[in-house]
N, C-alpha and C. Protein backbone atom coordinates (compact mmCIF):
# COMPACT_ATOMS: atom_id res chain seq x y z
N UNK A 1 4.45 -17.65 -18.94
CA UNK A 1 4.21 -16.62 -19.94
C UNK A 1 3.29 -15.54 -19.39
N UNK A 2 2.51 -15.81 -18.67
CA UNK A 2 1.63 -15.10 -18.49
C UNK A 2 2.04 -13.98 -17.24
N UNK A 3 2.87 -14.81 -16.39
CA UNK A 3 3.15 -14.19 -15.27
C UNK A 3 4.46 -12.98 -15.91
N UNK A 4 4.81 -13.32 -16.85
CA UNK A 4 5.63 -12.00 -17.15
C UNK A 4 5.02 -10.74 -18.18
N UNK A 5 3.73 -11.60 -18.51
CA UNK A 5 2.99 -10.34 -19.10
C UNK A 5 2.65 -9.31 -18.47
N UNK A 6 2.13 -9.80 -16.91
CA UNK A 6 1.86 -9.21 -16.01
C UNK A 6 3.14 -7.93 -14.93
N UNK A 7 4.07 -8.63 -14.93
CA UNK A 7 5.14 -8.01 -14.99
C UNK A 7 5.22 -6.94 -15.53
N UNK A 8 4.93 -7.25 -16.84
CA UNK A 8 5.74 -5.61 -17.13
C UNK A 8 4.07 -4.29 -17.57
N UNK A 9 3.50 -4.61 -16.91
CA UNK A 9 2.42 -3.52 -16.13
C UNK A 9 2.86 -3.38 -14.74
N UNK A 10 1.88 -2.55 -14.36
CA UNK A 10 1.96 -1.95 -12.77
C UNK A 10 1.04 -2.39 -11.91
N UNK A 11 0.11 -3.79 -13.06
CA UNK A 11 -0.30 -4.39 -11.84
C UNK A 11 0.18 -5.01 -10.67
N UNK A 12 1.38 -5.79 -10.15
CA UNK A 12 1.93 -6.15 -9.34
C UNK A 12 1.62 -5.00 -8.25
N UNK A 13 2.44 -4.13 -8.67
CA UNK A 13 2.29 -3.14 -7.55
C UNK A 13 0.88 -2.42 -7.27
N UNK A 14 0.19 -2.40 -7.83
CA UNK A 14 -1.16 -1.93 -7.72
C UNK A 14 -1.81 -2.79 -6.78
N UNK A 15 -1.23 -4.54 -6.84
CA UNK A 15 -2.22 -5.51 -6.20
C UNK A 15 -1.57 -4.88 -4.68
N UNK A 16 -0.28 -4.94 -4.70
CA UNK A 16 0.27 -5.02 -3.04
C UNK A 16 -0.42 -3.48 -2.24
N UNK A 17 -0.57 -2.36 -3.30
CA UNK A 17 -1.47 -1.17 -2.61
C UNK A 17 -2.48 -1.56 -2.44
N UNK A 18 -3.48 -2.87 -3.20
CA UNK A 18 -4.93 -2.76 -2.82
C UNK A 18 -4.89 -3.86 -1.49
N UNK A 19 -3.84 -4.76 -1.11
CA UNK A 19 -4.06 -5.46 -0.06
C UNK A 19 -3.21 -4.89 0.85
N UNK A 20 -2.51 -3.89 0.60
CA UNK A 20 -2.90 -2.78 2.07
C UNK A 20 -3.29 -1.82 2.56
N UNK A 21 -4.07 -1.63 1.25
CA UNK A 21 -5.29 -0.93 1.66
C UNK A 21 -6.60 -1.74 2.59
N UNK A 22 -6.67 -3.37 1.92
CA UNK A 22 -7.64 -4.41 2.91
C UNK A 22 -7.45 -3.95 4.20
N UNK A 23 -5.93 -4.63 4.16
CA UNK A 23 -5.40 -5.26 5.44
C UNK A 23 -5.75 -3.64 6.96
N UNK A 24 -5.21 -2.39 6.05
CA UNK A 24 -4.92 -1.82 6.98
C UNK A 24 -6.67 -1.27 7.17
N UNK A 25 -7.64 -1.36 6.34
CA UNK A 25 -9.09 -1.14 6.84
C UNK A 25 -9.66 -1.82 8.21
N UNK A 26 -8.99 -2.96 8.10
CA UNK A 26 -9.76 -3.97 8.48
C UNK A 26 -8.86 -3.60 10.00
N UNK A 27 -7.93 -3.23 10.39
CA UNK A 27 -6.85 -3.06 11.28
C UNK A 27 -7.80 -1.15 12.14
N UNK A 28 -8.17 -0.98 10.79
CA UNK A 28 -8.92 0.90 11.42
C UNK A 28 -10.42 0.20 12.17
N UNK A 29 -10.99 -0.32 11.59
CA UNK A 29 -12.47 -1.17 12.09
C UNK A 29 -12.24 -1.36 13.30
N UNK A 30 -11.24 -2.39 13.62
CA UNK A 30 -10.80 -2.41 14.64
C UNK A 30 -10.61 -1.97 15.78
N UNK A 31 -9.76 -0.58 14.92
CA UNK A 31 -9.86 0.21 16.35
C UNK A 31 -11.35 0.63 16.50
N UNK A 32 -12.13 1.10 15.68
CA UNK A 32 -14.05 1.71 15.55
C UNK A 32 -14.50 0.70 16.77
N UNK A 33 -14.33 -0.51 16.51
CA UNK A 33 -14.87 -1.58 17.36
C UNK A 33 -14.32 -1.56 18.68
N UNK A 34 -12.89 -0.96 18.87
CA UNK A 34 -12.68 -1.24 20.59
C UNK A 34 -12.43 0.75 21.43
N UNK A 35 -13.76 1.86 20.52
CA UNK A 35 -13.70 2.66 20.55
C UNK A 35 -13.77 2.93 22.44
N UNK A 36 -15.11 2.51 22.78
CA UNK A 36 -15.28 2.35 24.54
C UNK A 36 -14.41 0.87 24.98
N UNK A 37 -13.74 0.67 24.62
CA UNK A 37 -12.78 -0.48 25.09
C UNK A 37 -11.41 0.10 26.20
N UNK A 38 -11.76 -0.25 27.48
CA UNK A 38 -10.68 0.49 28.73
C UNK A 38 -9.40 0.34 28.25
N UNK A 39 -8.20 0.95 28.06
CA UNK A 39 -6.91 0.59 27.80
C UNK A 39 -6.29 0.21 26.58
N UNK A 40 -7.46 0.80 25.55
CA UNK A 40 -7.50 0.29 24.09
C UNK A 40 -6.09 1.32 23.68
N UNK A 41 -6.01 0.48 22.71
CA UNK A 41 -4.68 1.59 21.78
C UNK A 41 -4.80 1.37 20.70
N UNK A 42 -5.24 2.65 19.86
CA UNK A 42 -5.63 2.46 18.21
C UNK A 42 -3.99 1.72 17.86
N UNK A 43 -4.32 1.14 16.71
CA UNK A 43 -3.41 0.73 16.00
C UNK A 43 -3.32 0.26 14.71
N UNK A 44 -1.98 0.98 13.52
CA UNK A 44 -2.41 0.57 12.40
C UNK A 44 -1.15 0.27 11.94
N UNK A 45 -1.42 0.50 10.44
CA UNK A 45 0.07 0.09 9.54
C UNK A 45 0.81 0.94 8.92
N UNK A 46 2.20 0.42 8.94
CA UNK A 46 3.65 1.33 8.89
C UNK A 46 3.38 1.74 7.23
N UNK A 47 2.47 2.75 7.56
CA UNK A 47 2.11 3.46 5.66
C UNK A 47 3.02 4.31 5.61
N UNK A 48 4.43 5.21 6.21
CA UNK A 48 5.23 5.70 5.81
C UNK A 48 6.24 4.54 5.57
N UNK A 49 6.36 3.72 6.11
CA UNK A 49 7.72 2.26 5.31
C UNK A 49 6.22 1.64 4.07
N UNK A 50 5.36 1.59 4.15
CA UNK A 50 4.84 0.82 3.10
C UNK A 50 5.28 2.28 1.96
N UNK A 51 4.90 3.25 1.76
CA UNK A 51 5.19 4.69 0.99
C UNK A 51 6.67 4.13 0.22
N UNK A 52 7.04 4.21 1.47
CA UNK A 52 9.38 3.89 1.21
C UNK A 52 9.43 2.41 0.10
N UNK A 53 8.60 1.78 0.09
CA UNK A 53 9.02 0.43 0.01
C UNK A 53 8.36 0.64 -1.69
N UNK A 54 6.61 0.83 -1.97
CA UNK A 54 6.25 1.21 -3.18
C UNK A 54 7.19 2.42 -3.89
N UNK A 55 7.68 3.19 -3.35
CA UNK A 55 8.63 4.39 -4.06
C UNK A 55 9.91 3.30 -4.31
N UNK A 56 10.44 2.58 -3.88
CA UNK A 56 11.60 2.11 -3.89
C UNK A 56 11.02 1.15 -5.40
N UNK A 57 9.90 0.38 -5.20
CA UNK A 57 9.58 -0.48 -6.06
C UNK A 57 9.41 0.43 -7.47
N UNK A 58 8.62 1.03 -7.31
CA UNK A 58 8.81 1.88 -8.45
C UNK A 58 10.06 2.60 -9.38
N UNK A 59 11.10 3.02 -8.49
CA UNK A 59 12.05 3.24 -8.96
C UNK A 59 13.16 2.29 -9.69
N UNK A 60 12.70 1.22 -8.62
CA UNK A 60 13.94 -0.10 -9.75
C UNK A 60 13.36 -0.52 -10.38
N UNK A 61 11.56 -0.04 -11.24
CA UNK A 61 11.05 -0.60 -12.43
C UNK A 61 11.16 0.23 -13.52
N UNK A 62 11.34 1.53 -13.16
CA UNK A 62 11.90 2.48 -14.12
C UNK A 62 13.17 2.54 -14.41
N UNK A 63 14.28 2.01 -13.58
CA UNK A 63 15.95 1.78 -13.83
C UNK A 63 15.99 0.48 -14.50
N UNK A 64 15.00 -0.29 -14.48
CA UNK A 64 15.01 -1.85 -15.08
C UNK A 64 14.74 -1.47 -16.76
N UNK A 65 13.22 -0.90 -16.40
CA UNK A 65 12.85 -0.72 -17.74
C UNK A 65 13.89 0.37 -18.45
N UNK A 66 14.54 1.62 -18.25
CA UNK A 66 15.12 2.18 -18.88
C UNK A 66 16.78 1.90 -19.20
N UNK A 67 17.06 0.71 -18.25
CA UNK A 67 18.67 0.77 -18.46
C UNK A 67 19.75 1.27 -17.56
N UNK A 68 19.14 2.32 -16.92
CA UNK A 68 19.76 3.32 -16.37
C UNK A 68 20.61 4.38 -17.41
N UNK A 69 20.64 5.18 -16.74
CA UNK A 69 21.18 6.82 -18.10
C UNK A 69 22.87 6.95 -17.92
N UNK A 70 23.28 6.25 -16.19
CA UNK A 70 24.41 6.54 -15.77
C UNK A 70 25.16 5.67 -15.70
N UNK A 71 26.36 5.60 -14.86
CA UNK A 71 27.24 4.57 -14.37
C UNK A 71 26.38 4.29 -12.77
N UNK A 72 25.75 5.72 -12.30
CA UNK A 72 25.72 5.37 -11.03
C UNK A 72 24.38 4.22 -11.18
N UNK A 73 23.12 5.05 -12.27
CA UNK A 73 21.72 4.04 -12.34
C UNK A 73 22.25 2.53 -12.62
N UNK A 74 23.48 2.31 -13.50
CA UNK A 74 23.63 0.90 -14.10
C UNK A 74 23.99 0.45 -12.56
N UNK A 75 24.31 0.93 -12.20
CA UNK A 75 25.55 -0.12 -10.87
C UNK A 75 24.24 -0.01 -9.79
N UNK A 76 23.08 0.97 -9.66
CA UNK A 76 22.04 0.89 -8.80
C UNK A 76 21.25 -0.41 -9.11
N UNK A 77 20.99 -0.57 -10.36
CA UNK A 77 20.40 -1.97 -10.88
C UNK A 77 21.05 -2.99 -10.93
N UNK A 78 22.26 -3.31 -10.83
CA UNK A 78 22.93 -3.91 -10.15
C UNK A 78 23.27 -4.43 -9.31
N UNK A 79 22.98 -3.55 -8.36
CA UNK A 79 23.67 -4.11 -6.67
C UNK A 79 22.65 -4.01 -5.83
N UNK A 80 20.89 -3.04 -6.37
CA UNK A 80 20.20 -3.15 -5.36
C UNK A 80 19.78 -4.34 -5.06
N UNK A 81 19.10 -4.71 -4.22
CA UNK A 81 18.05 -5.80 -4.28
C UNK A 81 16.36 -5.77 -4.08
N UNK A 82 16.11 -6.60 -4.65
CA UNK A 82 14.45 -6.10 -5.40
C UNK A 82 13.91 -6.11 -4.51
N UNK A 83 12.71 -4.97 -4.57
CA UNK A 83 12.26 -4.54 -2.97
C UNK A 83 11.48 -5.90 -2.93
N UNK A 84 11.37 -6.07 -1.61
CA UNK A 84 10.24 -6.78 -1.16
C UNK A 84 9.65 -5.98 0.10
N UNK A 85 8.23 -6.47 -0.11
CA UNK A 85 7.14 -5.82 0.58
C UNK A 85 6.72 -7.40 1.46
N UNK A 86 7.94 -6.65 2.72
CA UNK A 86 7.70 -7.29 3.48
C UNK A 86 6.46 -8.00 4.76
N UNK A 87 6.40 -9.06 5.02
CA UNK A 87 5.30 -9.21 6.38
C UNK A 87 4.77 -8.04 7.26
N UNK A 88 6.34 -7.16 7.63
CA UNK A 88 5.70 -6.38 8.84
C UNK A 88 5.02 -5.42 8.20
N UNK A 89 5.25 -4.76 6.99
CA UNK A 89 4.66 -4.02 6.80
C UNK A 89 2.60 -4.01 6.63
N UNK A 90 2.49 -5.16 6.69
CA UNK A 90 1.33 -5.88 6.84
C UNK A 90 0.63 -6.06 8.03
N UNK A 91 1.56 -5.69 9.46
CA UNK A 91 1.65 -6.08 10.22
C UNK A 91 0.86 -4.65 11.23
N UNK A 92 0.05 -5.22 12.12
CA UNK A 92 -0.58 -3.65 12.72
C UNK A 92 0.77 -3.39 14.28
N UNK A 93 0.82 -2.35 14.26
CA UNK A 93 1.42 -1.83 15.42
C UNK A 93 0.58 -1.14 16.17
N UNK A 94 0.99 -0.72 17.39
CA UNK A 94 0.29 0.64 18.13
C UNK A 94 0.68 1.83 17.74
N UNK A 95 -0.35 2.49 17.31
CA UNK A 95 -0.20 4.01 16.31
C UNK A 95 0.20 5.32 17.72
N UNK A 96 0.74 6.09 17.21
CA UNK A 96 1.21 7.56 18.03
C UNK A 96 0.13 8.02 18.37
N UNK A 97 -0.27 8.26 19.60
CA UNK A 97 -1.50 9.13 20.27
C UNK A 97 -1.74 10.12 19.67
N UNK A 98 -2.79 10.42 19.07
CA UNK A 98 -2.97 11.79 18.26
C UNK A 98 -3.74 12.55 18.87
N UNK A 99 -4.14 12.03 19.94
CA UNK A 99 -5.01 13.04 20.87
C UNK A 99 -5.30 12.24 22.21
N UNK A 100 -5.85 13.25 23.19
CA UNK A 100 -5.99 13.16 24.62
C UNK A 100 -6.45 11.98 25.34
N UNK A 101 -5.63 11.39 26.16
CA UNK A 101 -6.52 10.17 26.86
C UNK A 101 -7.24 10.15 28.04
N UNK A 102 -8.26 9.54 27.96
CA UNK A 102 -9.63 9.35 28.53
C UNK A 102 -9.38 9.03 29.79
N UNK A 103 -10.45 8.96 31.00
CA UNK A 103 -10.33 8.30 32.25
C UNK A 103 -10.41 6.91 31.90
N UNK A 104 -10.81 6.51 31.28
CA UNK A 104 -10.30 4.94 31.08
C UNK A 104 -9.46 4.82 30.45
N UNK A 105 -8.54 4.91 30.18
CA UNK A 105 -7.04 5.68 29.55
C UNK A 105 -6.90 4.54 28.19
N UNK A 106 -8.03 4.80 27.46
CA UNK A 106 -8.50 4.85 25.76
C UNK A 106 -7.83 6.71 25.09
N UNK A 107 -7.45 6.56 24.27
CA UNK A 107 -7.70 7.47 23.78
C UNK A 107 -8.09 7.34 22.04
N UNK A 108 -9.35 7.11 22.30
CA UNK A 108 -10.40 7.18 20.87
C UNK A 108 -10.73 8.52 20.64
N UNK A 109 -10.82 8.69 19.45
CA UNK A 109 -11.20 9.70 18.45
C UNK A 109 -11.56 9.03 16.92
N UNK A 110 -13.02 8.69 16.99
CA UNK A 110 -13.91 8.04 16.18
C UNK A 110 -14.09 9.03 14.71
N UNK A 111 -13.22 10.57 15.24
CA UNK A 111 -13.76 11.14 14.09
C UNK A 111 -11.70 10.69 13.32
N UNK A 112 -10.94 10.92 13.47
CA UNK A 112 -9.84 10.62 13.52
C UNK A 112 -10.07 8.81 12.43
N UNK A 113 -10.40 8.03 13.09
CA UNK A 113 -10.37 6.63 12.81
C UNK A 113 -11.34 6.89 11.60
N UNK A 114 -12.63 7.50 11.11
CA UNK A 114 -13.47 7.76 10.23
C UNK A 114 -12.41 8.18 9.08
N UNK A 115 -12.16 9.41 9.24
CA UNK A 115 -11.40 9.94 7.98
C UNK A 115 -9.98 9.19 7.89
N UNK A 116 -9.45 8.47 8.50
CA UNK A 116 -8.16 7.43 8.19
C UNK A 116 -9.05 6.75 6.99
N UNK A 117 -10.18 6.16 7.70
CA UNK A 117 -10.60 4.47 6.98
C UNK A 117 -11.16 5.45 5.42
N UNK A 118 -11.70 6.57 5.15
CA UNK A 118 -12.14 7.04 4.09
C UNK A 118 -11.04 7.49 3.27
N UNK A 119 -9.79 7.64 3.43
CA UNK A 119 -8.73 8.51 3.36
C UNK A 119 -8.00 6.87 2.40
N UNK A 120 -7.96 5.71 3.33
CA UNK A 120 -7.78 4.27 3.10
C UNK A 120 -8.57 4.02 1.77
N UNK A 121 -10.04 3.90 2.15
CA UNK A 121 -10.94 3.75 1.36
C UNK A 121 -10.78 4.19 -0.28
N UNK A 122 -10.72 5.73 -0.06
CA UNK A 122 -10.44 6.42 -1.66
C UNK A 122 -9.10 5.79 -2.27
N UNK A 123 -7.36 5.49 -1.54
CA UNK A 123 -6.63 4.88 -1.67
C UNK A 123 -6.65 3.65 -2.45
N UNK A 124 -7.79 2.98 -1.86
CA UNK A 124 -7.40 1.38 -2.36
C UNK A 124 -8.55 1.21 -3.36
N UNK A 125 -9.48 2.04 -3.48
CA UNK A 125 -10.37 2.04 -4.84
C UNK A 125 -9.68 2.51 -5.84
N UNK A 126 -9.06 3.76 -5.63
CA UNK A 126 -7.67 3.96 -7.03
C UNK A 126 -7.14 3.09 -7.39
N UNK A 127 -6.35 2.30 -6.46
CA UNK A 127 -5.65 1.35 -6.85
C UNK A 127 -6.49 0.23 -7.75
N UNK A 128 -7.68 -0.30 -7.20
CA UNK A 128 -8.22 -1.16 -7.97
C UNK A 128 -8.65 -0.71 -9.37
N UNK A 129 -9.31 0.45 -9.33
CA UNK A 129 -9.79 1.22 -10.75
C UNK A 129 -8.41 1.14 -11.94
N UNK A 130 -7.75 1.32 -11.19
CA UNK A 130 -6.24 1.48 -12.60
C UNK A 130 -5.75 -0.03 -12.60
N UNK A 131 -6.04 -1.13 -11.84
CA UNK A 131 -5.60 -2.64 -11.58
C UNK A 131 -7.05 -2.66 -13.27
N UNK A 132 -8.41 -2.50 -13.30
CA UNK A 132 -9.03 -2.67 -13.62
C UNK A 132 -8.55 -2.03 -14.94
N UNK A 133 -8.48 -1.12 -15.26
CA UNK A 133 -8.29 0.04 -16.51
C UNK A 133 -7.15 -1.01 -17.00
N UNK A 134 -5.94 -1.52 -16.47
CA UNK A 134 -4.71 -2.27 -17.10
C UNK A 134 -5.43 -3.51 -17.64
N UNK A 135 -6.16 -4.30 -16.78
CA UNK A 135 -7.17 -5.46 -17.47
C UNK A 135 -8.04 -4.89 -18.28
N UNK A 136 -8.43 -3.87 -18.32
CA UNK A 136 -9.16 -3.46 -20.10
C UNK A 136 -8.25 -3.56 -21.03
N UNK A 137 -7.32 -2.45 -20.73
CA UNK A 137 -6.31 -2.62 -21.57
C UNK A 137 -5.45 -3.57 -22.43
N UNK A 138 -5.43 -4.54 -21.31
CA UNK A 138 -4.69 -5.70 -21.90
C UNK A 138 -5.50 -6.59 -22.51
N UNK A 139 -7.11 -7.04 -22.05
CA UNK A 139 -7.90 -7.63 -23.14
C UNK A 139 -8.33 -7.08 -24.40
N UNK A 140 -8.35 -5.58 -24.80
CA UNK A 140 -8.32 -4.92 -25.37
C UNK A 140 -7.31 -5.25 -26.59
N UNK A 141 -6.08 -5.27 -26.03
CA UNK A 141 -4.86 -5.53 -26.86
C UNK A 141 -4.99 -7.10 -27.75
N UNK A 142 -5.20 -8.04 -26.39
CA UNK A 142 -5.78 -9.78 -26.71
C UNK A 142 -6.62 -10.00 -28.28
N UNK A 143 -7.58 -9.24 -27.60
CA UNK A 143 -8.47 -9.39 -28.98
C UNK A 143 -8.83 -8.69 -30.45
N UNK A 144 -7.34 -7.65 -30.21
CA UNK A 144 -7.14 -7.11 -31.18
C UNK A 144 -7.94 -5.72 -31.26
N UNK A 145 -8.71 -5.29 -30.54
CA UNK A 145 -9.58 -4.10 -30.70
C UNK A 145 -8.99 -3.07 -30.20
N UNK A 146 -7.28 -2.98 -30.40
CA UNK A 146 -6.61 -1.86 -30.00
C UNK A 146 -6.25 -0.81 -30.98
């Protein structure tokens, strides 16, 4: 019962933005930490497929919840299959050089890795603040003081 209360809010998806927002902090630190590290290669997470994957999720909760308007939305709810937010996307890769490499062929840029992790940071506090605002909401509703 409970797990489908939850369902039909946006917490689900709110939780999977705030644990990759963790995951991919903890993946930017990382690189902060192997900044003078010889042969280092920043590396983070596939946030344009994580983007694809929450847009996708979002969309088959609005074709779920509304029905679809068409033949094409009915047969989209139909035949897609429900996103999943997969492992790799969880997963750190080696990120695209965004700038010049070093004689120790690092190429750190600490100011670069700063505004990612703050950029992260503001990201996954949204997410929790509206995870939080839906748990007002819904105890709110519980105890009748709606």
């Amino acid at each position: 019962m409970m797990h489908s209360l939850f369902d039909q809010t946006t917490i689900p998806l709110l939780e999977k933005v705030a644990q990759f927002g963790q995951r991919r902090h903890e993946v930017l630190a990382g690189n902060l930490a192997n900044v003078d590290t010889p042969d280092y290669r920043p590396r983070d997470l596939p946030v344009d497929d994580f983007k694809q994957a929450l847009q996708q999720a979002v969309t088959q909760r609005q074709l779920n919840e509304t029905g679809g308007n068409s033949a094409a939305d009915y047969y989209a709810i139909r035949t897609s299959p429900q996103t999943k937010f997969t492992e790799e996307l969880f997963q750190a890769v080696e990120a695209d050089p965004e700038n010049v490499t070093f004689h120790d062929n690092n190429n750190r840029s600490v100011e670069t890795e700063v505004a990612k992790m703050t950029k992260n940071m503001m990201m996954q506090n949204y997410a929790v603040q509206l995870m939080t605002a839906q748990f007002n909401l819904m105890q709110s509703v519980i105890s009748g003081r709606a």
